[in-house]
C-alpha atoms as a PDB file:
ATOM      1  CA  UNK A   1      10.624 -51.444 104.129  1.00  0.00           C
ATOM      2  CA  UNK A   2      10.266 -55.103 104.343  1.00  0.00           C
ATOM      3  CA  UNK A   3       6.647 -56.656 103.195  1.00  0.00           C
ATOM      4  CA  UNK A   4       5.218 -58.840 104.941  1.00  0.00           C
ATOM      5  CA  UNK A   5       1.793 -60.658 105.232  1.00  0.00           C
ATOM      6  CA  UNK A   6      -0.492 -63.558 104.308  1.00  0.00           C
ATOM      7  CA  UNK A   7      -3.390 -64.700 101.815  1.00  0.00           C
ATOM      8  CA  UNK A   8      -5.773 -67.594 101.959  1.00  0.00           C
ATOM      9  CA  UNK A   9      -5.631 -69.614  98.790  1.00  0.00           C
ATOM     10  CA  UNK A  10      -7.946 -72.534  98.666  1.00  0.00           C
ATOM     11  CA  UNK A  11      -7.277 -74.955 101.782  1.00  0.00           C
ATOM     12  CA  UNK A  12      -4.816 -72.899 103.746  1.00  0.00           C
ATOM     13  CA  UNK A  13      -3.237 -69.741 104.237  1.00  0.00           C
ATOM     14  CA  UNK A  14       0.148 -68.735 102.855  1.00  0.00           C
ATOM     15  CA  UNK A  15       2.308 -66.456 104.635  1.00  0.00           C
ATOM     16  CA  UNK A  16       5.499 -64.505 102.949  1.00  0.00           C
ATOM     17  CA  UNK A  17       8.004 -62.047 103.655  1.00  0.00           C
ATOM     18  CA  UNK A  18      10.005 -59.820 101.002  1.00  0.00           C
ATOM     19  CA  UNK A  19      13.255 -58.385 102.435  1.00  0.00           C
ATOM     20  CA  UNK A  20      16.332 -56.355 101.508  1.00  0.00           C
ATOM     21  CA  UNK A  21      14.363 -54.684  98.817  1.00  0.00           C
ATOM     22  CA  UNK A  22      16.793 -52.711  96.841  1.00  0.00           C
ATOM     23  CA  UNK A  23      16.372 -50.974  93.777  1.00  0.00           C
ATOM     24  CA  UNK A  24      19.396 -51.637  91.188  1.00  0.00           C
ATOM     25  CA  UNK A  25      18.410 -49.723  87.704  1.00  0.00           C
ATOM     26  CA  UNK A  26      15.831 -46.635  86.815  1.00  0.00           C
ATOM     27  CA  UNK A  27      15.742 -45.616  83.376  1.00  0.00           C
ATOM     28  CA  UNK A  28      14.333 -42.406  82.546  1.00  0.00           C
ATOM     29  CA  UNK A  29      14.372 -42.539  78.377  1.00  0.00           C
ATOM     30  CA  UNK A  30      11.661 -39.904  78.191  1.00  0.00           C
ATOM     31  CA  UNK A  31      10.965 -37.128  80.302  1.00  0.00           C
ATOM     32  CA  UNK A  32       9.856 -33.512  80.743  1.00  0.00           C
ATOM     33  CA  UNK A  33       8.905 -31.076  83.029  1.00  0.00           C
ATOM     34  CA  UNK A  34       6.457 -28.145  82.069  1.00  0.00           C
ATOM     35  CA  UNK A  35       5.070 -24.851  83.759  1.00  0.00           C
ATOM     36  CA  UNK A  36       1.536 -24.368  83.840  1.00  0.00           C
ATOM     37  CA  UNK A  37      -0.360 -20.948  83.797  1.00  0.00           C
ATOM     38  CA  UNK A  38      -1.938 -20.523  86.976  1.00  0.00           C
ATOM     39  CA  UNK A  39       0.989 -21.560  88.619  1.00  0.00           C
ATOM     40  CA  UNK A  40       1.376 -25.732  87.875  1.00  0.00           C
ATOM     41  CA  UNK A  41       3.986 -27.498  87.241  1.00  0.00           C
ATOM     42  CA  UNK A  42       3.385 -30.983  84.680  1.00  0.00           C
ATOM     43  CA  UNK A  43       5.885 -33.824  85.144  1.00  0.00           C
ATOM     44  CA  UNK A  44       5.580 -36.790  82.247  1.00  0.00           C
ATOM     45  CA  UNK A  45       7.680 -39.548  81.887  1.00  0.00           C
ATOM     46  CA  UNK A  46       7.146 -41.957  79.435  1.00  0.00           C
ATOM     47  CA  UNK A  47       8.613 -45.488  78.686  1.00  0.00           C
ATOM     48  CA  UNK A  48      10.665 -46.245  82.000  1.00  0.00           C
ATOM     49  CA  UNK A  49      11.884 -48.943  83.799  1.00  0.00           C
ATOM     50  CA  UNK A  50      12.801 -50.486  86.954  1.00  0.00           C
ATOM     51  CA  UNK A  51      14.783 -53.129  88.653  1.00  0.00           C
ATOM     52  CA  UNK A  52      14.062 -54.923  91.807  1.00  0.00           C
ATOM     53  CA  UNK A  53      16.460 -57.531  93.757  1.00  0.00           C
ATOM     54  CA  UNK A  54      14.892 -58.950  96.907  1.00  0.00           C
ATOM     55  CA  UNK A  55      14.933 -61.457  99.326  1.00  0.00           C
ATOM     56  CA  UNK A  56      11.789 -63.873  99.376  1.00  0.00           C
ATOM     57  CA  UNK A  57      10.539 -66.794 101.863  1.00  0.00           C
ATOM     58  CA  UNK A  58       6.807 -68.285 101.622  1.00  0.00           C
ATOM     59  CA  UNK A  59       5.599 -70.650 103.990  1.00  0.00           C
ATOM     60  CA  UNK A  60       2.385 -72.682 103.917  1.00  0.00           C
ATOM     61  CA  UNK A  61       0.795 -75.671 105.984  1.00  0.00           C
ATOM     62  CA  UNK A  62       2.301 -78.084 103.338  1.00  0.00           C
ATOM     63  CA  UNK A  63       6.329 -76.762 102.546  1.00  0.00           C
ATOM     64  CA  UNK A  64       8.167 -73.452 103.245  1.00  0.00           C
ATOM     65  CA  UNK A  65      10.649 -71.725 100.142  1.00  0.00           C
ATOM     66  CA  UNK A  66      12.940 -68.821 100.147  1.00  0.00           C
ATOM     67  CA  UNK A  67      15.471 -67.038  97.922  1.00  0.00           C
ATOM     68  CA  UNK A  68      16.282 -64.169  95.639  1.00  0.00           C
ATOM     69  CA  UNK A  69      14.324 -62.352  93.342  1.00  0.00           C
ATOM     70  CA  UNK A  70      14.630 -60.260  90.639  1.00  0.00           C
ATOM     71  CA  UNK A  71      11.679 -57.740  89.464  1.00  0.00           C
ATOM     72  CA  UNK A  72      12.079 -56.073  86.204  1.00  0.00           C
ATOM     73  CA  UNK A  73       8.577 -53.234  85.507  1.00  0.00           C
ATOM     74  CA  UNK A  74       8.530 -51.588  82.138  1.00  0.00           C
ATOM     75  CA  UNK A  75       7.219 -49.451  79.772  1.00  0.00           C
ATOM     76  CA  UNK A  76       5.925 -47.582  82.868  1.00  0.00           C
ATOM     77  CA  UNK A  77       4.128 -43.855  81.975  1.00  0.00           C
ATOM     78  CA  UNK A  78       3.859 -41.505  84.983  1.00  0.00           C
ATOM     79  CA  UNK A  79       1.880 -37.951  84.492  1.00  0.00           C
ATOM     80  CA  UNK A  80       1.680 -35.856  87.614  1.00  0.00           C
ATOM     81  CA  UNK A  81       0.025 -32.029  88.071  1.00  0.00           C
ATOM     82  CA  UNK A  82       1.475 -30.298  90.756  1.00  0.00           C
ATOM     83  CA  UNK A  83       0.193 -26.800  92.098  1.00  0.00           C
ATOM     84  CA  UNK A  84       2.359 -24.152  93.506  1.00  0.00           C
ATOM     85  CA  UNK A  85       0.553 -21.971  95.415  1.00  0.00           C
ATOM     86  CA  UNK A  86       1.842 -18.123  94.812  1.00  0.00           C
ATOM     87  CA  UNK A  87       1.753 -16.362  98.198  1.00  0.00           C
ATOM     88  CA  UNK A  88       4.439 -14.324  99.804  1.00  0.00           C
ATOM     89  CA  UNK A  89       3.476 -15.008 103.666  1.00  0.00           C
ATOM     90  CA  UNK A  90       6.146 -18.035 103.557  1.00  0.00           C
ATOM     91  CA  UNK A  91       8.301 -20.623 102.127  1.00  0.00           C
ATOM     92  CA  UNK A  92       7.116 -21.595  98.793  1.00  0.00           C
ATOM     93  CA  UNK A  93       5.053 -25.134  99.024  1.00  0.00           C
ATOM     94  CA  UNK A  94       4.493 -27.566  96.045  1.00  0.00           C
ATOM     95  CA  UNK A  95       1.597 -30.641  96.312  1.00  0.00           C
ATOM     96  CA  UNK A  96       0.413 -32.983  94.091  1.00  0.00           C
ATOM     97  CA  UNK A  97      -2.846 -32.155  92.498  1.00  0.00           C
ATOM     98  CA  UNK A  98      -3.129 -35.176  90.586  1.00  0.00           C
ATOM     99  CA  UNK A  99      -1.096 -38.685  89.291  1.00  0.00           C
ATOM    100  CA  UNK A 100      -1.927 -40.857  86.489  1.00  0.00           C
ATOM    101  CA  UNK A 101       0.839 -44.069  86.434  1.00  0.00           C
ATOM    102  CA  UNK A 102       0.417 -46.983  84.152  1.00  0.00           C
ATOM    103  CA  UNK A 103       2.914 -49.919  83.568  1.00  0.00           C
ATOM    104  CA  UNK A 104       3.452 -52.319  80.574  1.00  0.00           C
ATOM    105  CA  UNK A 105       5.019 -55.348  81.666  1.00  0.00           C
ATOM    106  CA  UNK A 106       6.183 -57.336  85.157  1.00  0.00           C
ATOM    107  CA  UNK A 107       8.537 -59.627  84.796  1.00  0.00           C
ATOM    108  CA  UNK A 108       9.219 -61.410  87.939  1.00  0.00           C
ATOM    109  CA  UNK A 109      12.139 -64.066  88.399  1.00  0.00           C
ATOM    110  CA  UNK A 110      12.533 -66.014  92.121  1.00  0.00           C
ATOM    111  CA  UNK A 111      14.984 -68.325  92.497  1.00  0.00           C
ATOM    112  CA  UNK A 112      14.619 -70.414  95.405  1.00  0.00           C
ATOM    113  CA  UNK A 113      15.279 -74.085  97.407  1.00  0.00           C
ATOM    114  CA  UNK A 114      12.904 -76.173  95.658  1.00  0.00           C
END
């Protein structure tokens, strides 16, 4: 979905809007899914990555941008616990007990008008 909303900075507000997210690259280089006793299931991933294009506009009382972007996110690490409840009165259900996520670096290129 598209993002859109506004922050006060100093003397004015500035409002923006970030469009046509799409996602163009996920790298996976390291991950592994484990079972649990008790019924868990542990998913780590370590040292991903992920690519962002976009389209950007800002406006503010004083000039108004917009363009492309690029957002690159890496050396992201991503442990989640989920629980699988064993009971035979239905479809089997899986939820998340617990998610730790921590990225490295942002890298964030927007090429605009000005």
């Amino acid at each position: 979905p598209d993002l859109t909303g506004h922050e006060k900075f100093g003397l004015g507000n500035v409002k923006y809007n970030i469009s046509k997210i799409h996602v163009t690259a996920v790298e996976l280089p390291s991950a592994s899914i484990s079972l649990l006793p008790g019924s868990g299931i542990k998913l780590v991933i370590g040292n991903a990555s992920l690519t962002i294009d976009m389209n950007w506009n800002i406006r503010t009382w004083m000039f108004k941008d917009s363009g492309r972007g690029k957002v690159h996110i890496s050396k992201v690490f991503v442990t989640a616990i989920f629980s699988t409840p064993l009971d035979n009165t239905g479809p089997t259900s899986i939820s998340l007990t617990s998610c730790r996520t921590t990225s490295g670096d942002i890298d964030i290129k927007l090429n605009g008008k000005s």
